[in-house]
PDBML (XML) file of the C-alpha atoms, coordinates in Angstrom:
<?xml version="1.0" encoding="UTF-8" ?>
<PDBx:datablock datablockName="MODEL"
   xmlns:PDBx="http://pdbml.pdb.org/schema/pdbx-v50.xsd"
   xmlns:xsi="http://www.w3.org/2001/XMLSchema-instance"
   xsi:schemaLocation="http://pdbml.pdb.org/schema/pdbx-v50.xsd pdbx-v50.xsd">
   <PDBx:atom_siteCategory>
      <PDBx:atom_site id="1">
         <PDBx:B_iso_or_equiv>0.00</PDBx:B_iso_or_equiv>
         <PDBx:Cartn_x>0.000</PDBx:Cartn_x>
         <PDBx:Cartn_y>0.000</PDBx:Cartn_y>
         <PDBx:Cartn_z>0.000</PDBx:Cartn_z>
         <PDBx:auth_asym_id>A</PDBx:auth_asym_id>
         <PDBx:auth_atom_id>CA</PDBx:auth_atom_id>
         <PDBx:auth_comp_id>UNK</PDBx:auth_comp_id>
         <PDBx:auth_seq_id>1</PDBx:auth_seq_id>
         <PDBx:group_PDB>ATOM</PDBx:group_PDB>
         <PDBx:label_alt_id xsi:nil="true" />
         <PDBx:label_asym_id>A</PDBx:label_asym_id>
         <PDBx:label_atom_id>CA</PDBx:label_atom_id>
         <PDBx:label_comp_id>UNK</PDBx:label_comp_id>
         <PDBx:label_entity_id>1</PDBx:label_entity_id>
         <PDBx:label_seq_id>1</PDBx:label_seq_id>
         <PDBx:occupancy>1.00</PDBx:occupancy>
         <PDBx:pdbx_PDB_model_num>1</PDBx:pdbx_PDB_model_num>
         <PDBx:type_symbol>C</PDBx:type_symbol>
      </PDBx:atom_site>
      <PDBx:atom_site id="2">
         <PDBx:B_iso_or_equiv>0.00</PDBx:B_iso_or_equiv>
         <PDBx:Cartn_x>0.741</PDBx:Cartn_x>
         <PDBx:Cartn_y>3.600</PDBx:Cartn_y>
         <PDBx:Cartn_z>-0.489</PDBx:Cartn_z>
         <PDBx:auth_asym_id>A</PDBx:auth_asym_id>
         <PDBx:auth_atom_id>CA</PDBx:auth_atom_id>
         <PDBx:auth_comp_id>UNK</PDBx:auth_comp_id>
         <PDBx:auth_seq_id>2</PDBx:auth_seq_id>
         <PDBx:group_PDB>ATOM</PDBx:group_PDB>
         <PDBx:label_alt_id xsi:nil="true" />
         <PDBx:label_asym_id>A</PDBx:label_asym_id>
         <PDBx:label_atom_id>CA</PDBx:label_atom_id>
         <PDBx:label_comp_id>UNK</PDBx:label_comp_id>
         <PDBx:label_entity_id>1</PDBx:label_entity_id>
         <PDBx:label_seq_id>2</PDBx:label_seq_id>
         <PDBx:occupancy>1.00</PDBx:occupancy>
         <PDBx:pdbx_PDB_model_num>1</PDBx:pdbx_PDB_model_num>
         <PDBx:type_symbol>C</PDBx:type_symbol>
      </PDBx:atom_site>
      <PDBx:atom_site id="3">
         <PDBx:B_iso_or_equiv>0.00</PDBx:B_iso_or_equiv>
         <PDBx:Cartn_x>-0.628</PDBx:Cartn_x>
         <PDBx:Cartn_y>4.813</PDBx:Cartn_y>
         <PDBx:Cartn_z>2.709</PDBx:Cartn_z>
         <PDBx:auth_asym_id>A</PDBx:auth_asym_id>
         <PDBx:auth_atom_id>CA</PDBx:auth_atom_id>
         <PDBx:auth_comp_id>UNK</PDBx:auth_comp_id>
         <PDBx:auth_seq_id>3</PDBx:auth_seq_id>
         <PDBx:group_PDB>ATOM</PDBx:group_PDB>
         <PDBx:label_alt_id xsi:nil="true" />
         <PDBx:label_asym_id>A</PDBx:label_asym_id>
         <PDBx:label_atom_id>CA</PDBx:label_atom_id>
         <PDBx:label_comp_id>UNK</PDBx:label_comp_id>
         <PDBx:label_entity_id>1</PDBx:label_entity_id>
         <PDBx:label_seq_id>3</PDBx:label_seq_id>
         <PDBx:occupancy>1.00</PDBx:occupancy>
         <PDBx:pdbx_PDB_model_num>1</PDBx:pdbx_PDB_model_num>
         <PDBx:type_symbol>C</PDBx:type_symbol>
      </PDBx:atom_site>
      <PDBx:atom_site id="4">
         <PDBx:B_iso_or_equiv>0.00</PDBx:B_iso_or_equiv>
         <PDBx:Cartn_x>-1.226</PDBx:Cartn_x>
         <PDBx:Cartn_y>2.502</PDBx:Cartn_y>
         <PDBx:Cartn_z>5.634</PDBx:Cartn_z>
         <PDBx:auth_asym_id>A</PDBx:auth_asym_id>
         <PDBx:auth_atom_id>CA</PDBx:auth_atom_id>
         <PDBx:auth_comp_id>UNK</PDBx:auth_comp_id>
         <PDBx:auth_seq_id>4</PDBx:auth_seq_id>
         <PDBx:group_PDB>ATOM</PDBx:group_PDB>
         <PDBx:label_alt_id xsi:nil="true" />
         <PDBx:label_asym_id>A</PDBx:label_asym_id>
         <PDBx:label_atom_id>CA</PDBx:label_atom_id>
         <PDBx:label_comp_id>UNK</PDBx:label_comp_id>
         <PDBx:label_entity_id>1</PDBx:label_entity_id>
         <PDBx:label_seq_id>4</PDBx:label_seq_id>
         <PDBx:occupancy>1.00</PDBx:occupancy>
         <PDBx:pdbx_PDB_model_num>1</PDBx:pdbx_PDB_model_num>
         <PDBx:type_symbol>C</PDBx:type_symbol>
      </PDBx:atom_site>
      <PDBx:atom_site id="5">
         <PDBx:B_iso_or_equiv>0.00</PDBx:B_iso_or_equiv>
         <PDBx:Cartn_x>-4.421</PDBx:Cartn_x>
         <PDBx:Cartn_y>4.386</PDBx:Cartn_y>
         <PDBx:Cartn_z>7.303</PDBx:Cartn_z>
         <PDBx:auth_asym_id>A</PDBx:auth_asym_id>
         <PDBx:auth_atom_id>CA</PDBx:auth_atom_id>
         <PDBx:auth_comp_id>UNK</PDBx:auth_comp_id>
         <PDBx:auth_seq_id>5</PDBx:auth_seq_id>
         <PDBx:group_PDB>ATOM</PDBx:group_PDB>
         <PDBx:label_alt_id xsi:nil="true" />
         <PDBx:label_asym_id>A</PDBx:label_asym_id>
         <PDBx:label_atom_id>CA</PDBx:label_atom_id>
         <PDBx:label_comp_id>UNK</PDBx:label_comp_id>
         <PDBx:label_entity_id>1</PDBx:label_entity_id>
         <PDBx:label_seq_id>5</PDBx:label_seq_id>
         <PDBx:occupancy>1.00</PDBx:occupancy>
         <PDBx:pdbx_PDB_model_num>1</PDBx:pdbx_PDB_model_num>
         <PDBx:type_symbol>C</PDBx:type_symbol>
      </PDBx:atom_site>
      <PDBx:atom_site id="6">
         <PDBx:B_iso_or_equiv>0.00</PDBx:B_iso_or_equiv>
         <PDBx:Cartn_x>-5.869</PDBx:Cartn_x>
         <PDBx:Cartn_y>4.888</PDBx:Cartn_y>
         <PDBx:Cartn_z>3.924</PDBx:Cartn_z>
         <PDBx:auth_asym_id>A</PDBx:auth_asym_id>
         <PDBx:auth_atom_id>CA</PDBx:auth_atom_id>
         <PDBx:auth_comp_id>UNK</PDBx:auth_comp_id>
         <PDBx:auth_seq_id>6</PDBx:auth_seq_id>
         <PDBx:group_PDB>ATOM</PDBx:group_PDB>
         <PDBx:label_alt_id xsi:nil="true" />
         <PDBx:label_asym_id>A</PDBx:label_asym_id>
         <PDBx:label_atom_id>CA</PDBx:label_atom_id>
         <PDBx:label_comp_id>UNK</PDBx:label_comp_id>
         <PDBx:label_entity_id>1</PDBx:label_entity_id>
         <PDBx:label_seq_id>6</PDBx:label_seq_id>
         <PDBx:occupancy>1.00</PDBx:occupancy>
         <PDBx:pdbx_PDB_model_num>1</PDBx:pdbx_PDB_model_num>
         <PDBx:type_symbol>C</PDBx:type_symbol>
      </PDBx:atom_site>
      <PDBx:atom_site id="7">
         <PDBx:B_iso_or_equiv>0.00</PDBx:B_iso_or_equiv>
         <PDBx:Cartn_x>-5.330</PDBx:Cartn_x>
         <PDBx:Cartn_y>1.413</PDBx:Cartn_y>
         <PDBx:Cartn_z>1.973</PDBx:Cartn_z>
         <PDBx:auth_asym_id>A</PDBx:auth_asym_id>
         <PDBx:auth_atom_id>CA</PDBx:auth_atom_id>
         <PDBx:auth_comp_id>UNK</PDBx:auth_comp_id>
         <PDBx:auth_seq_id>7</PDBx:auth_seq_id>
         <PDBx:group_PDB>ATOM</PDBx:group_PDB>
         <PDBx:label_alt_id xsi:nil="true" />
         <PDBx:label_asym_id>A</PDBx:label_asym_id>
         <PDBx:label_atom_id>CA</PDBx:label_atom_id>
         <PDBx:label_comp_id>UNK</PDBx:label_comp_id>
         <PDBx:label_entity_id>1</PDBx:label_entity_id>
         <PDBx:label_seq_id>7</PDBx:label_seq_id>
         <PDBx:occupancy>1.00</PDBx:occupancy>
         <PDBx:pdbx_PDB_model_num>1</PDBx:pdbx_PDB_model_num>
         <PDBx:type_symbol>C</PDBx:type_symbol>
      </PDBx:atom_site>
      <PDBx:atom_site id="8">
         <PDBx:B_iso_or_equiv>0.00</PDBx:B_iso_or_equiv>
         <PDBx:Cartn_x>-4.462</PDBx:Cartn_x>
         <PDBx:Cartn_y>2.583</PDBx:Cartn_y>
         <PDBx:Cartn_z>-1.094</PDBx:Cartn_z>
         <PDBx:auth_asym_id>A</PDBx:auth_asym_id>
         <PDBx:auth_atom_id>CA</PDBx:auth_atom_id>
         <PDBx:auth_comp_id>UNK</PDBx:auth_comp_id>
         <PDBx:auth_seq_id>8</PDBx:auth_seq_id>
         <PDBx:group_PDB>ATOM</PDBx:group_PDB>
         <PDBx:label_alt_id xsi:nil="true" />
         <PDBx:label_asym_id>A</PDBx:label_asym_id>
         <PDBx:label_atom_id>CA</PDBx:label_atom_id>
         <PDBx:label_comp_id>UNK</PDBx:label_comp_id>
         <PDBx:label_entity_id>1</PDBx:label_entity_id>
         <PDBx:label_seq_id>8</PDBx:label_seq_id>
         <PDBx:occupancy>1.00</PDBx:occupancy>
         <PDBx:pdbx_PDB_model_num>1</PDBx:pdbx_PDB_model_num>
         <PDBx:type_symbol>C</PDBx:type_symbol>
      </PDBx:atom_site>
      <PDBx:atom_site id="9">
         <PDBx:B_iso_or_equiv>0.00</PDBx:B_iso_or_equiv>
         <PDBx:Cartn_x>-3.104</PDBx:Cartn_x>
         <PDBx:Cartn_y>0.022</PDBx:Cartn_y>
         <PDBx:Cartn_z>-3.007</PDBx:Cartn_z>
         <PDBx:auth_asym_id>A</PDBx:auth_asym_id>
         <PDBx:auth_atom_id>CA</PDBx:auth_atom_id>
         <PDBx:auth_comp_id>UNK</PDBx:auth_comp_id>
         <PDBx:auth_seq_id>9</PDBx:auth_seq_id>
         <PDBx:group_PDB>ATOM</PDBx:group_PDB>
         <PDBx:label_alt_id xsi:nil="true" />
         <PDBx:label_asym_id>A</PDBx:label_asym_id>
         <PDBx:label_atom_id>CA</PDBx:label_atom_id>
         <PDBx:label_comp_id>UNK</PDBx:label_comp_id>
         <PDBx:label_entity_id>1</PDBx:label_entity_id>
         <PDBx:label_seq_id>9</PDBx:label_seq_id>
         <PDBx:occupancy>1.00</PDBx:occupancy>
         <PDBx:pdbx_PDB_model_num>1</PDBx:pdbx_PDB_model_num>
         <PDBx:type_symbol>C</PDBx:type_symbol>
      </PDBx:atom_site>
      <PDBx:atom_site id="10">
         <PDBx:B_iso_or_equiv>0.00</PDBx:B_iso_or_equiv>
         <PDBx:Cartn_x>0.532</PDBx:Cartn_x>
         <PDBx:Cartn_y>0.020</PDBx:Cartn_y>
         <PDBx:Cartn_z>-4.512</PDBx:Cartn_z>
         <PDBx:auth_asym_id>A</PDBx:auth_asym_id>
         <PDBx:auth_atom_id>CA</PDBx:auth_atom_id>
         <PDBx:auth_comp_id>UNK</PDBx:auth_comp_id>
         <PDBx:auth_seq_id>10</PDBx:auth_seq_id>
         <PDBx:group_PDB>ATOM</PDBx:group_PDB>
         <PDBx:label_alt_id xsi:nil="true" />
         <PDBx:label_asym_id>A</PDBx:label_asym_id>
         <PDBx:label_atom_id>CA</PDBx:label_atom_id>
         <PDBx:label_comp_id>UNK</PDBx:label_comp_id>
         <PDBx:label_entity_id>1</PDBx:label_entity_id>
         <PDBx:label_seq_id>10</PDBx:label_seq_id>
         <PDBx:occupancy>1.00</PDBx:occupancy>
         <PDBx:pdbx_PDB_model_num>1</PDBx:pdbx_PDB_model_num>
         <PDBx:type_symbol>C</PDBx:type_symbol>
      </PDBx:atom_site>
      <PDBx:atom_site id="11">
         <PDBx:B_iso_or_equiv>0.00</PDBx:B_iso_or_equiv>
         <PDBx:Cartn_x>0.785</PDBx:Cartn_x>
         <PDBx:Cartn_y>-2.194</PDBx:Cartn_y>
         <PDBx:Cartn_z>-7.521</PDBx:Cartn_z>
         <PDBx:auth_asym_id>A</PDBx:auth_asym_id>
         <PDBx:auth_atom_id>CA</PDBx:auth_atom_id>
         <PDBx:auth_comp_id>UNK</PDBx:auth_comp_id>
         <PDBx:auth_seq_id>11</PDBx:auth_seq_id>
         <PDBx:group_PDB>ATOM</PDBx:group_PDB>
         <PDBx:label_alt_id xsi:nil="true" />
         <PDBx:label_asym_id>A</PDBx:label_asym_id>
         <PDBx:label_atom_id>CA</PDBx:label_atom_id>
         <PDBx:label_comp_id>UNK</PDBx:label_comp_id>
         <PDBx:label_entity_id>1</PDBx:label_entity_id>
         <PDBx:label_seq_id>11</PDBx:label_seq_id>
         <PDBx:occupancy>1.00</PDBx:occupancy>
         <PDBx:pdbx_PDB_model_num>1</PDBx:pdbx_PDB_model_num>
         <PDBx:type_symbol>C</PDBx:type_symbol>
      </PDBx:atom_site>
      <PDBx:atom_site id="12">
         <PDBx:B_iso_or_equiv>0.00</PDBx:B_iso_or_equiv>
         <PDBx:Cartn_x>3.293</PDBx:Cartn_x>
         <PDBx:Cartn_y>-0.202</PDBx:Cartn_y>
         <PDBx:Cartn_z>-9.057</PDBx:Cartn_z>
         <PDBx:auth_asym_id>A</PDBx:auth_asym_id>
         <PDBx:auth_atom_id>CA</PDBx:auth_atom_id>
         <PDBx:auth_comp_id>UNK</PDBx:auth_comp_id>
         <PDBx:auth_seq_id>12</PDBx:auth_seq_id>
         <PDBx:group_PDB>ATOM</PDBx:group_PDB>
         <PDBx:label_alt_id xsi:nil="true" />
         <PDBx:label_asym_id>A</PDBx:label_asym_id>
         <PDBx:label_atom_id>CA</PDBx:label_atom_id>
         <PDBx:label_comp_id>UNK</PDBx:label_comp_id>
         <PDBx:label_entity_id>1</PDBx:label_entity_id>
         <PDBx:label_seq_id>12</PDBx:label_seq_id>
         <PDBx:occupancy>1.00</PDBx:occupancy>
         <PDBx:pdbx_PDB_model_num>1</PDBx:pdbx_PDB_model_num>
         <PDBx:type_symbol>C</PDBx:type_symbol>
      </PDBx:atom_site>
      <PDBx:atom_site id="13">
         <PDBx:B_iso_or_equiv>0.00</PDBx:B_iso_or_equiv>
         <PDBx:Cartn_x>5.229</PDBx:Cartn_x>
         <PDBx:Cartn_y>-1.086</PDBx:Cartn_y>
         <PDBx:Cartn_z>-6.163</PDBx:Cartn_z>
         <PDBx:auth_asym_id>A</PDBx:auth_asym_id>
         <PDBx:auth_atom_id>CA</PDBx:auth_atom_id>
         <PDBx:auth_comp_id>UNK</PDBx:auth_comp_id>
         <PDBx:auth_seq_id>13</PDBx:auth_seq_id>
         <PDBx:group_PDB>ATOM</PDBx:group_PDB>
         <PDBx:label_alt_id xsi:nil="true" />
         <PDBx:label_asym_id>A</PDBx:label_asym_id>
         <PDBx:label_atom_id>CA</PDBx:label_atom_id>
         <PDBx:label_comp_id>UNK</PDBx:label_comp_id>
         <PDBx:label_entity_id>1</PDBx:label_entity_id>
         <PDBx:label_seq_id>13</PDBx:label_seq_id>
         <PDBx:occupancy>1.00</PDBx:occupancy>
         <PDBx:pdbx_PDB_model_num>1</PDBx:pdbx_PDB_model_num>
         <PDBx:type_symbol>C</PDBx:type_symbol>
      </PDBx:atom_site>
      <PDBx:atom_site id="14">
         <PDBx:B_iso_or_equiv>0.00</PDBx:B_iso_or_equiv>
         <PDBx:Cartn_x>4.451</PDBx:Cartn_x>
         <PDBx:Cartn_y>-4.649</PDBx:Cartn_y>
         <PDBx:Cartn_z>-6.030</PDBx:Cartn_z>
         <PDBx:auth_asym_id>A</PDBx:auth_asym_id>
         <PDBx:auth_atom_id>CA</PDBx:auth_atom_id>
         <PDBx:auth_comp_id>UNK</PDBx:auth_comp_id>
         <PDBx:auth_seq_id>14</PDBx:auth_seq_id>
         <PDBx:group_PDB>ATOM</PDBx:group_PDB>
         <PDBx:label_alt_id xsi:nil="true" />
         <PDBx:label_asym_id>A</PDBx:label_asym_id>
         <PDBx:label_atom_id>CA</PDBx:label_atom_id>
         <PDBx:label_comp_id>UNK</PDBx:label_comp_id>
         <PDBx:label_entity_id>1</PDBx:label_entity_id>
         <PDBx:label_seq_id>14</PDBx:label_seq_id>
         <PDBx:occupancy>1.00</PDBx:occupancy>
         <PDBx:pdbx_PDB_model_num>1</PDBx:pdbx_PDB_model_num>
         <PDBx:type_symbol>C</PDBx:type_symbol>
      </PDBx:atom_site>
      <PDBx:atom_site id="15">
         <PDBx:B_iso_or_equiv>0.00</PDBx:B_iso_or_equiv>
         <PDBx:Cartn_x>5.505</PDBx:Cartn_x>
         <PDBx:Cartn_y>-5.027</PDBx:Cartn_y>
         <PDBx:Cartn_z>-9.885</PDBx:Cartn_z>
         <PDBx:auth_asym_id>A</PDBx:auth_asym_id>
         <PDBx:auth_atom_id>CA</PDBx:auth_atom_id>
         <PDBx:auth_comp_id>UNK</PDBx:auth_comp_id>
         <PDBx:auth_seq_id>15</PDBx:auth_seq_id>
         <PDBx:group_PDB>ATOM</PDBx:group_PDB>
         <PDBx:label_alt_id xsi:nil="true" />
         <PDBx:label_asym_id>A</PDBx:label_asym_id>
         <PDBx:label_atom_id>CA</PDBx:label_atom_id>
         <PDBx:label_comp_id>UNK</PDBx:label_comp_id>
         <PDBx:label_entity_id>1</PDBx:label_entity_id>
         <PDBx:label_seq_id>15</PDBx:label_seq_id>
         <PDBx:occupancy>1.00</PDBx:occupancy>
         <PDBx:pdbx_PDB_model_num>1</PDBx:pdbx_PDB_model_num>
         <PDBx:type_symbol>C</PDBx:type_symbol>
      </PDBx:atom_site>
      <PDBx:atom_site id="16">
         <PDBx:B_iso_or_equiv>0.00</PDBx:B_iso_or_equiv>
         <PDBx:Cartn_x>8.909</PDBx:Cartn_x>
         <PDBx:Cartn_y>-3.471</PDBx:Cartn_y>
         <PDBx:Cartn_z>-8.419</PDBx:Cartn_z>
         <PDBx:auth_asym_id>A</PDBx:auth_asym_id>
         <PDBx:auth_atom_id>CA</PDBx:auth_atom_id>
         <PDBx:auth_comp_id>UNK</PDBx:auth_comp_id>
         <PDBx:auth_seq_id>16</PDBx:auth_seq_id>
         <PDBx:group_PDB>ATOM</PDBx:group_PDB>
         <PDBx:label_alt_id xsi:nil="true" />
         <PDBx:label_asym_id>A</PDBx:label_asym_id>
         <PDBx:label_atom_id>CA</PDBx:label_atom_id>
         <PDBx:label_comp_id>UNK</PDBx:label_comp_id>
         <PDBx:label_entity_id>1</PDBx:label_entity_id>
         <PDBx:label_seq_id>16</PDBx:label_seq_id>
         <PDBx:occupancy>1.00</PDBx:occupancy>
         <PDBx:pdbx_PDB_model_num>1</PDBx:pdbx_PDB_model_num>
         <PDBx:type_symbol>C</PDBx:type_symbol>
      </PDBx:atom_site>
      <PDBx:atom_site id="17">
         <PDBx:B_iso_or_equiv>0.00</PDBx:B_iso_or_equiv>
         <PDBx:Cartn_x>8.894</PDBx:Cartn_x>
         <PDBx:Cartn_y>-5.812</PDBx:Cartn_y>
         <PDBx:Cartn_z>-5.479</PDBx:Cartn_z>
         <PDBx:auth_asym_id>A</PDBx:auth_asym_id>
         <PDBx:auth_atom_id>CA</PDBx:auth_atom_id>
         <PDBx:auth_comp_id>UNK</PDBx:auth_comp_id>
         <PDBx:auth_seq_id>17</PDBx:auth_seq_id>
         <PDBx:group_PDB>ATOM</PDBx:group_PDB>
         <PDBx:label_alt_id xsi:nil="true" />
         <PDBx:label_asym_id>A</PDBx:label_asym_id>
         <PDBx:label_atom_id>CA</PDBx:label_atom_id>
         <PDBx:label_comp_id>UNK</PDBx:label_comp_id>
         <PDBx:label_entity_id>1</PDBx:label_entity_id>
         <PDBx:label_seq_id>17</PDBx:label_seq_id>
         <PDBx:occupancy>1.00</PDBx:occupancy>
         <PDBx:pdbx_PDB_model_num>1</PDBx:pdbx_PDB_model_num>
         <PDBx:type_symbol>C</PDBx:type_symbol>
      </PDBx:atom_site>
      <PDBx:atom_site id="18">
         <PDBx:B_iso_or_equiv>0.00</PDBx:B_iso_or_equiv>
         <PDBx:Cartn_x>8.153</PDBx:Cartn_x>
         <PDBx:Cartn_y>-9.302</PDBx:Cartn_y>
         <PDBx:Cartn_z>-7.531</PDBx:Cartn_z>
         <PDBx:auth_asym_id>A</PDBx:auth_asym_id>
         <PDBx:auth_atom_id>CA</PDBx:auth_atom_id>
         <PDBx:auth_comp_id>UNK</PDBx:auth_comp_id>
         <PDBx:auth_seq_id>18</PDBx:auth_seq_id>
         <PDBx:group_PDB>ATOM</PDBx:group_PDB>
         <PDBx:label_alt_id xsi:nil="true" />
         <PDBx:label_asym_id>A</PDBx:label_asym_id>
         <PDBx:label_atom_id>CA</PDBx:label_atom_id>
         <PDBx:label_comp_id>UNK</PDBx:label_comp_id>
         <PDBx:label_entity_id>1</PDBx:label_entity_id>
         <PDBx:label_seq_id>18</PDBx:label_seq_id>
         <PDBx:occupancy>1.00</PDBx:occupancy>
         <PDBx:pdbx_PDB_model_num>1</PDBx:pdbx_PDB_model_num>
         <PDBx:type_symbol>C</PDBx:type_symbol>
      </PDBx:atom_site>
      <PDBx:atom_site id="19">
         <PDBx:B_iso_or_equiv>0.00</PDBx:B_iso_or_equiv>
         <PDBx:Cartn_x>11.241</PDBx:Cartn_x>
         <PDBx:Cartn_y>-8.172</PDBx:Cartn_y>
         <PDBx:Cartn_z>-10.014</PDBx:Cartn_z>
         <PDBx:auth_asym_id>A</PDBx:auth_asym_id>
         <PDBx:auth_atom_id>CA</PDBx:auth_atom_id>
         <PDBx:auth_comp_id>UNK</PDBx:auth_comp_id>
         <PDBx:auth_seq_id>19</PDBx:auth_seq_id>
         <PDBx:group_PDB>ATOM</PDBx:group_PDB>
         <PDBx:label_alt_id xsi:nil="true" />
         <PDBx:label_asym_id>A</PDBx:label_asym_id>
         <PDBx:label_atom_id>CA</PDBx:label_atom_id>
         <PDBx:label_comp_id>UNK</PDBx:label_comp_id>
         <PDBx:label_entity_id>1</PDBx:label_entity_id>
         <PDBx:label_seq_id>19</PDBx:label_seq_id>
         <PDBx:occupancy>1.00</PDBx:occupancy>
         <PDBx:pdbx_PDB_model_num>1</PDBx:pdbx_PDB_model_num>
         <PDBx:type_symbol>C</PDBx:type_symbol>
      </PDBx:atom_site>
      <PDBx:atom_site id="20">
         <PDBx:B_iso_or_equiv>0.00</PDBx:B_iso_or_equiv>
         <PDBx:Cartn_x>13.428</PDBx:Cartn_x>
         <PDBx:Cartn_y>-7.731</PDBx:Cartn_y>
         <PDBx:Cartn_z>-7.308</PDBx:Cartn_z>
         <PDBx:auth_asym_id>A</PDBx:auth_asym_id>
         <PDBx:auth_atom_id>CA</PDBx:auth_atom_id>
         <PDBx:auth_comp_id>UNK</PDBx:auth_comp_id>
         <PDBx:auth_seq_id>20</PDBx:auth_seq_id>
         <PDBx:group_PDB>ATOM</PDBx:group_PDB>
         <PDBx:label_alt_id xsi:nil="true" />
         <PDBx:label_asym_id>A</PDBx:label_asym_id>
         <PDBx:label_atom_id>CA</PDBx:label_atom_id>
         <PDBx:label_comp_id>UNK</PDBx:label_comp_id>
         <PDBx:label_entity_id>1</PDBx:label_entity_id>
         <PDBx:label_seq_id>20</PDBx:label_seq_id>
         <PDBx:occupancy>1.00</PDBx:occupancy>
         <PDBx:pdbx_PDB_model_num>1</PDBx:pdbx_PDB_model_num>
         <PDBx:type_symbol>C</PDBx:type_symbol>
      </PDBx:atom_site>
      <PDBx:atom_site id="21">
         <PDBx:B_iso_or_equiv>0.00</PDBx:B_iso_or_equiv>
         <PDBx:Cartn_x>12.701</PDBx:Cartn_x>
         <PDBx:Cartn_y>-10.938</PDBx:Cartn_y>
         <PDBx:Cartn_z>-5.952</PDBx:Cartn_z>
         <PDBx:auth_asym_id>A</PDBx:auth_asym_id>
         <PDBx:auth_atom_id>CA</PDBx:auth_atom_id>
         <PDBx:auth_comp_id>UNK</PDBx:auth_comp_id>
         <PDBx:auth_seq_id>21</PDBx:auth_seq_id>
         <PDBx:group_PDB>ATOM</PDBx:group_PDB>
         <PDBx:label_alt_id xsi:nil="true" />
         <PDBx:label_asym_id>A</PDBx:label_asym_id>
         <PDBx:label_atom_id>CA</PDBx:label_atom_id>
         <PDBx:label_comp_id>UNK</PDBx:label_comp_id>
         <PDBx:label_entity_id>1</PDBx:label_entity_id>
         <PDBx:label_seq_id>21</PDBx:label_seq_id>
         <PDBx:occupancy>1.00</PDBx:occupancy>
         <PDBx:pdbx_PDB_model_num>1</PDBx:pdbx_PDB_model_num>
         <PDBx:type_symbol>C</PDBx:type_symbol>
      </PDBx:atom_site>
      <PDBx:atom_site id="22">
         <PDBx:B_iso_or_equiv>0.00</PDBx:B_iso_or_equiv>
         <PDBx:Cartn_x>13.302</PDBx:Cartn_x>
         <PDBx:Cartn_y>-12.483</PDBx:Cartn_y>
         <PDBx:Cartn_z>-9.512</PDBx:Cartn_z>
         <PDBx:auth_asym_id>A</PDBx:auth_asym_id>
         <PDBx:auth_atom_id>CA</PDBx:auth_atom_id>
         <PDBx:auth_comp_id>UNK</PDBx:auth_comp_id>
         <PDBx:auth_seq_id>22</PDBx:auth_seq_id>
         <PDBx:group_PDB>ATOM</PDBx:group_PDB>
         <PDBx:label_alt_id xsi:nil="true" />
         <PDBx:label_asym_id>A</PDBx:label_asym_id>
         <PDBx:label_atom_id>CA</PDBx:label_atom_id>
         <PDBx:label_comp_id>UNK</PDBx:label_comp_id>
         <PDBx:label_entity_id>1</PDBx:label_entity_id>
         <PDBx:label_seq_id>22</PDBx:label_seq_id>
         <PDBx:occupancy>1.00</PDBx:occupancy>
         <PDBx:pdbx_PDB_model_num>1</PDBx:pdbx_PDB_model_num>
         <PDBx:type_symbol>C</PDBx:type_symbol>
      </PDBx:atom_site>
      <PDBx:atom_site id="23">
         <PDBx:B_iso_or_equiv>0.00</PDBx:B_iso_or_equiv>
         <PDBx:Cartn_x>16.468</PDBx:Cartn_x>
         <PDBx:Cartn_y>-10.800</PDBx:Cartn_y>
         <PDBx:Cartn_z>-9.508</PDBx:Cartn_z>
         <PDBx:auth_asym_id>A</PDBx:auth_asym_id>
         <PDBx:auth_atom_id>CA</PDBx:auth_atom_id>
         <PDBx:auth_comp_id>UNK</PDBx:auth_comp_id>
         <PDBx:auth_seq_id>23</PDBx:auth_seq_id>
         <PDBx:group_PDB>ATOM</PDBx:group_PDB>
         <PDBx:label_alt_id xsi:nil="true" />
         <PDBx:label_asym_id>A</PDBx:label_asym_id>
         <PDBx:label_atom_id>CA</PDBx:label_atom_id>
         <PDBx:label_comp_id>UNK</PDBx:label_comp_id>
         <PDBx:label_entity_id>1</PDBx:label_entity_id>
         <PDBx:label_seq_id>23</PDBx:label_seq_id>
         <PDBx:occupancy>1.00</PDBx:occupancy>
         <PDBx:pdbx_PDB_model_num>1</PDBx:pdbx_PDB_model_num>
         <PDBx:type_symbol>C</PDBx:type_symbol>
      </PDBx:atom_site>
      <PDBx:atom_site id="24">
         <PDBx:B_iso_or_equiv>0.00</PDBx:B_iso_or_equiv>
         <PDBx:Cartn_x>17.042</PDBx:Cartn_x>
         <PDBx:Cartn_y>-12.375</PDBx:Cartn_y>
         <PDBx:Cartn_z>-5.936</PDBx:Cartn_z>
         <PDBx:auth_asym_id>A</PDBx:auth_asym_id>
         <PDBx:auth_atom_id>CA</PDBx:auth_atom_id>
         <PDBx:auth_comp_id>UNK</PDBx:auth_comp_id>
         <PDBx:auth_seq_id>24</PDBx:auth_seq_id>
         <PDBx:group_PDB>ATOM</PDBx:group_PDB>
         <PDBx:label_alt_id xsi:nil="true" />
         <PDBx:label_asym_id>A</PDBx:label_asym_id>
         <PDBx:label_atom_id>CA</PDBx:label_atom_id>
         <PDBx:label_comp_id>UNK</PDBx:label_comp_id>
         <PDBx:label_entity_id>1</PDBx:label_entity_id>
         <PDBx:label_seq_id>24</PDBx:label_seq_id>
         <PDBx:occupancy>1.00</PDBx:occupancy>
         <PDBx:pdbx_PDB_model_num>1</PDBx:pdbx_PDB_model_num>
         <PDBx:type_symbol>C</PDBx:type_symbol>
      </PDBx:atom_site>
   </PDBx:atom_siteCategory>
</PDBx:datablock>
């Protein structure tokens, strides 16, 4: 998530995430 109060939801973040874990 962007925000934690709010929810808003990151997926450009998560697409980030899962190719870093790729990488890893």
């Amino acid at each position: 998530v962007k925000n934690r109060n709010t929810k808003e939801p990151a997926p450009e973040a998560t697409n980030l995430f899962m190719e870093q874990c790729r990488k890893g």
